[in-house]
Protein backbone atom coordinates (compact mmCIF):
# COMPACT_ATOMS: atom_id res chain seq x y z
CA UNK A 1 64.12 99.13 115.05
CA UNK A 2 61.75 101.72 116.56
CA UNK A 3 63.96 104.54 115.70
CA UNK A 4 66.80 104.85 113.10
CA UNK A 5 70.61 104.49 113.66
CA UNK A 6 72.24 107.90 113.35
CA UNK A 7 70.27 110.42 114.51
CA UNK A 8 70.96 113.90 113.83
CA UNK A 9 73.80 114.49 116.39
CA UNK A 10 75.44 111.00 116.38
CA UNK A 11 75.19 111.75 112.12
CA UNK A 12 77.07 114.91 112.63
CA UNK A 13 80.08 113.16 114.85
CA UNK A 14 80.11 110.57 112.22
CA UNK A 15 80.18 112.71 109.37
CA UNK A 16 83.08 115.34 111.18
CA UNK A 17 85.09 112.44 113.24
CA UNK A 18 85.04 109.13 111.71
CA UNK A 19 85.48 110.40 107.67
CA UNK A 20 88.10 108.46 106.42
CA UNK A 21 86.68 105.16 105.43
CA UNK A 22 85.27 106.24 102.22
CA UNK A 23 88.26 107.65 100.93
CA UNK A 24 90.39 104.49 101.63
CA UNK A 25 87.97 102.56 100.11
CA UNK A 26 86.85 104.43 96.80
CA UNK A 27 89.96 103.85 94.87
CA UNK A 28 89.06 99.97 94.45
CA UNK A 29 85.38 100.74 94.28
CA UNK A 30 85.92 103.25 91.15
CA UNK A 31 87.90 100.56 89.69
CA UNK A 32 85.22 98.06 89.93
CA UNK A 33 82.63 100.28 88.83
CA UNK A 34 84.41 101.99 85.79
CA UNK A 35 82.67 99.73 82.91
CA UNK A 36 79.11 101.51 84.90
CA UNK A 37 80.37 105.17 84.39
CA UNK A 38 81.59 104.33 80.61
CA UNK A 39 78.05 102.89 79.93
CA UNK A 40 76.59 105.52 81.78
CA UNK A 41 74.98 102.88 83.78
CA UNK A 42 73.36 104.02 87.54
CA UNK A 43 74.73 102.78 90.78
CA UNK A 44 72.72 102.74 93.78
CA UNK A 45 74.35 103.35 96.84
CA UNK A 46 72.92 101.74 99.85
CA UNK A 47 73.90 102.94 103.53
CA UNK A 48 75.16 106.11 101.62
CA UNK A 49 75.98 107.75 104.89
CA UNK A 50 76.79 111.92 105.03
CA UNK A 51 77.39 111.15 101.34
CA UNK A 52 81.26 110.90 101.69
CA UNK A 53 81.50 107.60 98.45
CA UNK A 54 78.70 109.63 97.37
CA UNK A 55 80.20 112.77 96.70
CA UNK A 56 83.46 110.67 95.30
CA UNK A 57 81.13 108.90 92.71
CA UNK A 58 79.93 112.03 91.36
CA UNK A 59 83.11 113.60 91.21
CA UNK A 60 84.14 110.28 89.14
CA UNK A 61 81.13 110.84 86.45
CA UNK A 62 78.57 108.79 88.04
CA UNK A 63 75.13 108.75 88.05
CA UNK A 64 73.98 107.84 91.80
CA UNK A 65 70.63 107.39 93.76
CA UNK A 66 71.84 107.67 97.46
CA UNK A 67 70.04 105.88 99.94
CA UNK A 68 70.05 105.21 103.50
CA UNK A 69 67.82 104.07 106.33
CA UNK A 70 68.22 107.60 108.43
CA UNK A 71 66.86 110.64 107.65
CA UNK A 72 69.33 112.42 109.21
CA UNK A 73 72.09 111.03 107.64
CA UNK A 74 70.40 111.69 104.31
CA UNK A 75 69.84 115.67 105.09
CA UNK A 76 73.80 115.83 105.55
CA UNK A 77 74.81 113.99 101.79
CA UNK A 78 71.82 116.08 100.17
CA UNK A 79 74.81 119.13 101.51
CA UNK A 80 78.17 116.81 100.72
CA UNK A 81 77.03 115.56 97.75
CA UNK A 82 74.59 117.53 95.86
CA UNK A 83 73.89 116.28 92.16
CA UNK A 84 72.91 112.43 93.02
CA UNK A 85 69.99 111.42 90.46
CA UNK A 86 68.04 111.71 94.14
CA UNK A 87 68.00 110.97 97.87
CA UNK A 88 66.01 108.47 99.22
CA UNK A 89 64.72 106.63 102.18
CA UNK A 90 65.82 102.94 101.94
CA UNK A 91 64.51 100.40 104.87
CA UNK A 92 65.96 96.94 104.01
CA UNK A 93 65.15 94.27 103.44
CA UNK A 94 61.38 96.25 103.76
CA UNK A 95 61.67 98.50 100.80
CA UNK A 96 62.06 97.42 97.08
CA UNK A 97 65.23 97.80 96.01
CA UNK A 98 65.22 99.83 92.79
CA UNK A 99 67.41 98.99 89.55
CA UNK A 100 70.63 99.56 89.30
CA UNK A 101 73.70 98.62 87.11
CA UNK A 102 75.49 98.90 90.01
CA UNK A 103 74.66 98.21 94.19
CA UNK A 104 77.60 99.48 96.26
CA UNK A 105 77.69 100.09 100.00
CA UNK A 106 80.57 100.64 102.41
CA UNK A 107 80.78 100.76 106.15
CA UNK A 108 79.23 97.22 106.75
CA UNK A 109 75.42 99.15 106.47
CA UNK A 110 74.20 95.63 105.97
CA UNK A 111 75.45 94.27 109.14
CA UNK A 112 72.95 97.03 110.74
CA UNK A 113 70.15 94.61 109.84
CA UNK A 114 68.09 93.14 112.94
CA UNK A 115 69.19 89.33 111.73
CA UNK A 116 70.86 86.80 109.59
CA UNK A 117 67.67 86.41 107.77
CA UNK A 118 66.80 89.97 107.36
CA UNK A 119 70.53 90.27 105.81
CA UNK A 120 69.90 87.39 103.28
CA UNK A 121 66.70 88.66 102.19
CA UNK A 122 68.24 92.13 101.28
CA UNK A 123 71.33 90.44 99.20
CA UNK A 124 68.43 88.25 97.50
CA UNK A 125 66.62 92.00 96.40
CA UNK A 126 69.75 93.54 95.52
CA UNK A 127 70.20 90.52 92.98
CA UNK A 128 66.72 91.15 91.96
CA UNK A 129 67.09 94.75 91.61
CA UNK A 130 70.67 94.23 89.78
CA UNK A 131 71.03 94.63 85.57
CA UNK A 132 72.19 91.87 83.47
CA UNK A 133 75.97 92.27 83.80
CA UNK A 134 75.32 94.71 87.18
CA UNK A 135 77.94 94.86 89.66
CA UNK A 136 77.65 94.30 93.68
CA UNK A 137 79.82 95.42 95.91
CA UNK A 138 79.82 95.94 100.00
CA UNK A 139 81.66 95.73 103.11
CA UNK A 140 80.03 93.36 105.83
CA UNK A 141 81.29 92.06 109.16
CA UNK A 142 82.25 88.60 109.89
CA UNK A 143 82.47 86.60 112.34
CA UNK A 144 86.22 87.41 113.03
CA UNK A 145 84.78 91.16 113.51
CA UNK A 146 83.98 90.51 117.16
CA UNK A 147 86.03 87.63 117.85
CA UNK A 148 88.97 90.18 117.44
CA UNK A 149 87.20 92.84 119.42
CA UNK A 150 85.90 90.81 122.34
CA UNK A 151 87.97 93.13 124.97
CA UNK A 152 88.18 96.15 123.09
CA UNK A 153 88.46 98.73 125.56
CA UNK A 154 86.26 102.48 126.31
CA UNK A 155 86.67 104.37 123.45
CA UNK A 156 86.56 108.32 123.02
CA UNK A 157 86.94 110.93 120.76
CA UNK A 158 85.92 114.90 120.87
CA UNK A 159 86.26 118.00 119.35
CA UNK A 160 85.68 121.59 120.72
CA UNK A 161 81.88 121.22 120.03
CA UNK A 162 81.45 117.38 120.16
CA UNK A 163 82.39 114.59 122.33
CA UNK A 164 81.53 110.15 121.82
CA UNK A 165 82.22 107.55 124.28
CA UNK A 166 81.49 103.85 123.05
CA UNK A 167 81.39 100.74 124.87
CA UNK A 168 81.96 97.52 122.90
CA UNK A 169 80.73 94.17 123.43
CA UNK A 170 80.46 90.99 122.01
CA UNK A 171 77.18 88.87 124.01
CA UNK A 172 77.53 86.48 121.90
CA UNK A 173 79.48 85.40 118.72
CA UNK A 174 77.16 86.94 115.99
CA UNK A 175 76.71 90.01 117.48
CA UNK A 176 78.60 92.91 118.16
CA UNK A 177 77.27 96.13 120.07
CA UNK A 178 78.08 99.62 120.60
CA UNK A 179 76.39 101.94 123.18
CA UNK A 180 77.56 105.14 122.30
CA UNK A 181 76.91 108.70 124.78
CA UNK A 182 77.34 111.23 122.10
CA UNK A 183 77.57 114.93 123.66
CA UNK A 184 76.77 117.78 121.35
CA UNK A 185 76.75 122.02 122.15
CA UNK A 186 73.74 123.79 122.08
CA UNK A 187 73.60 127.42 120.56
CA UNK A 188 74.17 128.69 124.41
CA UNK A 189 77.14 126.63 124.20
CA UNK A 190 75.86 124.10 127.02
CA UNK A 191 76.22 120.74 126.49
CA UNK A 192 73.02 118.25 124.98
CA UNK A 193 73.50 114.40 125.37
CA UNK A 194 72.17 111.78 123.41
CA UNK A 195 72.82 107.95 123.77
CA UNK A 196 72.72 105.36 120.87
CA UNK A 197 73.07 101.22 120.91
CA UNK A 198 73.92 99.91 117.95
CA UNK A 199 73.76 96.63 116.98
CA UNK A 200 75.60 94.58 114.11
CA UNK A 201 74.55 91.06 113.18
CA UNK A 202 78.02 89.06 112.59
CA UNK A 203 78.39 86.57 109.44
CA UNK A 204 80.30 83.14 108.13
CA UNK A 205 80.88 85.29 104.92
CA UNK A 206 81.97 82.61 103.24
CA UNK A 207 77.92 81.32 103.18
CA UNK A 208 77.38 84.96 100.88
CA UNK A 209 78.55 83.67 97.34
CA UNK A 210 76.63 80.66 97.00
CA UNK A 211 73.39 82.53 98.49
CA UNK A 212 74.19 85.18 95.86
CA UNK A 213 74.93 82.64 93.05
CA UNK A 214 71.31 81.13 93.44
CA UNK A 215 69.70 84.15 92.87
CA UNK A 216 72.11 84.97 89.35
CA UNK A 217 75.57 86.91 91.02
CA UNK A 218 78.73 85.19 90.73
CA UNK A 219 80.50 86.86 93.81
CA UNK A 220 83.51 86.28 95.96
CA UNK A 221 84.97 87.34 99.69
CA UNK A 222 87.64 89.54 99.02
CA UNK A 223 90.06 91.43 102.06
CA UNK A 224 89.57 94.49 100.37
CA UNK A 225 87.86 96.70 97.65
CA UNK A 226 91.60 97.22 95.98
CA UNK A 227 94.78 97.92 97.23
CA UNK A 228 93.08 99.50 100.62
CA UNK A 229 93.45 97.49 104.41
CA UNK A 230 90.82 97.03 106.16
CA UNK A 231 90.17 96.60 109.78
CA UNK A 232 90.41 93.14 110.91
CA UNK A 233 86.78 90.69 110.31
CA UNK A 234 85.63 93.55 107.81
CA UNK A 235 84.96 92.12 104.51
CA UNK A 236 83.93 92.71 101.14
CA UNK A 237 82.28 90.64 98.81
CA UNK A 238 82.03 91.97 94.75
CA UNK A 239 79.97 90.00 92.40
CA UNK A 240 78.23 90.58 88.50
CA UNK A 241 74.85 89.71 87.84
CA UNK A 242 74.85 86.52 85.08
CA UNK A 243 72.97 86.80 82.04
């Protein structure tokens, strides 16, 4: 993509309206991750977001290197969730994945990924960049994400200094889009627009584990990190590196 997802006023809205997923989810995630933080081990965070699971890890007793593809996005967790071991700019599948004892990423960041391809390439680096005994674990969209959604309706949502309108659509089966018109207040208090498409590549997740278990992680599909529901076609797949 010529520019990244989530610039700085589509970041903000994120960060202030659509906070809850990381909470729901970090219960199961700590769980998973709890023989890293007694072995002091470092988990990597891709698609870290405003730092939300970020700011949860450290609270936990992590050590975390937070990454994501936008800048912007990376400005705001440097604020939510200062202490990380650092706060880097991660292009996948371009960039080399650094080493980890643990590779965690919610809010299906991988499905942000121009292609199928693109998305297997990055899951063969984080196995790669995964310790002997490392733990993966991430969110992703299926296939059943846009089947479910194919006639989702307008969507809004504002506050006294923001607004977001999104469109969904489904062109075809492994693809799901949002075109979002985000409205934001200047200092003046007039009103500053700025549209974003995004675009999510849709997977048979059931092809993940033995893609993963070629390159040394055992992994499964699971419905859930824990105990948590999740929207309907988002899944999660959790796996250890062998050896």
């Amino acid at each position: 993509m010529d520019e990244p997802y989530y610039r700085p006023d589509l970041a903000r809205v994120h960060h202030e309206g659509f906070a809850h997923h990381a909470p729901l989810v970090a219960p199961g995630i700590l769980r998973l991750l709890e023989p890293v933080r007694a072995s002091g081990g470092l988990v990597l965070e891709f698609g870290c977001g405003s730092g939300l699971l970020t700011r949860l890890l450290l609270e936990a007793g992590h050590r975390v290197l937070a990454t994501d593809a936008s800048p912007a996005m990376l400005d705001l967790a440097r604020d939510v969730a200062p202490g990380a071991e650092g706060y880097e700019l991660l292009m996948l599948p371009r960039d080399p994945v650094p080493a980890a004892d643990a590779i965690v990423g919610v809010g299906h960041p991988i499905s942000y990924l121009p292609s199928e391809a693109a998305i297997h390439e990055a899951l063969v680096a984080f196995a790669a960049g995964l310790r002997p005994g490392g733990v993966l674990a991430f969110d992703v969209c299926d296939l059943a994400w846009g089947a479910a959604r194919v006639d989702a309706p307008t969507f809004g949502r504002k506050s006294d200094d923001w607004a977001i309108v999104t469109d969904y659509s489904v062109p075809r089966p492994d693809l799901f889009v949002r075109e979002m018109a985000v409205f934001t207040r200047n200092a003046d208090r007039t009103w500053r627009r700025d549209d974003e498409r995004h675009d999510n590549v849709l997977l048979d997740t059931s092809t993940l584990p033995p893609l993963l278990a070629a390159h040394g992680v055992e992994a499964e599909v699971r419905p859930a990190f824990g105990d948590e529901t999740l929207p309907t076609g988002l899944h999660v797949v959790v796996g250890r590196k062998t050896g």
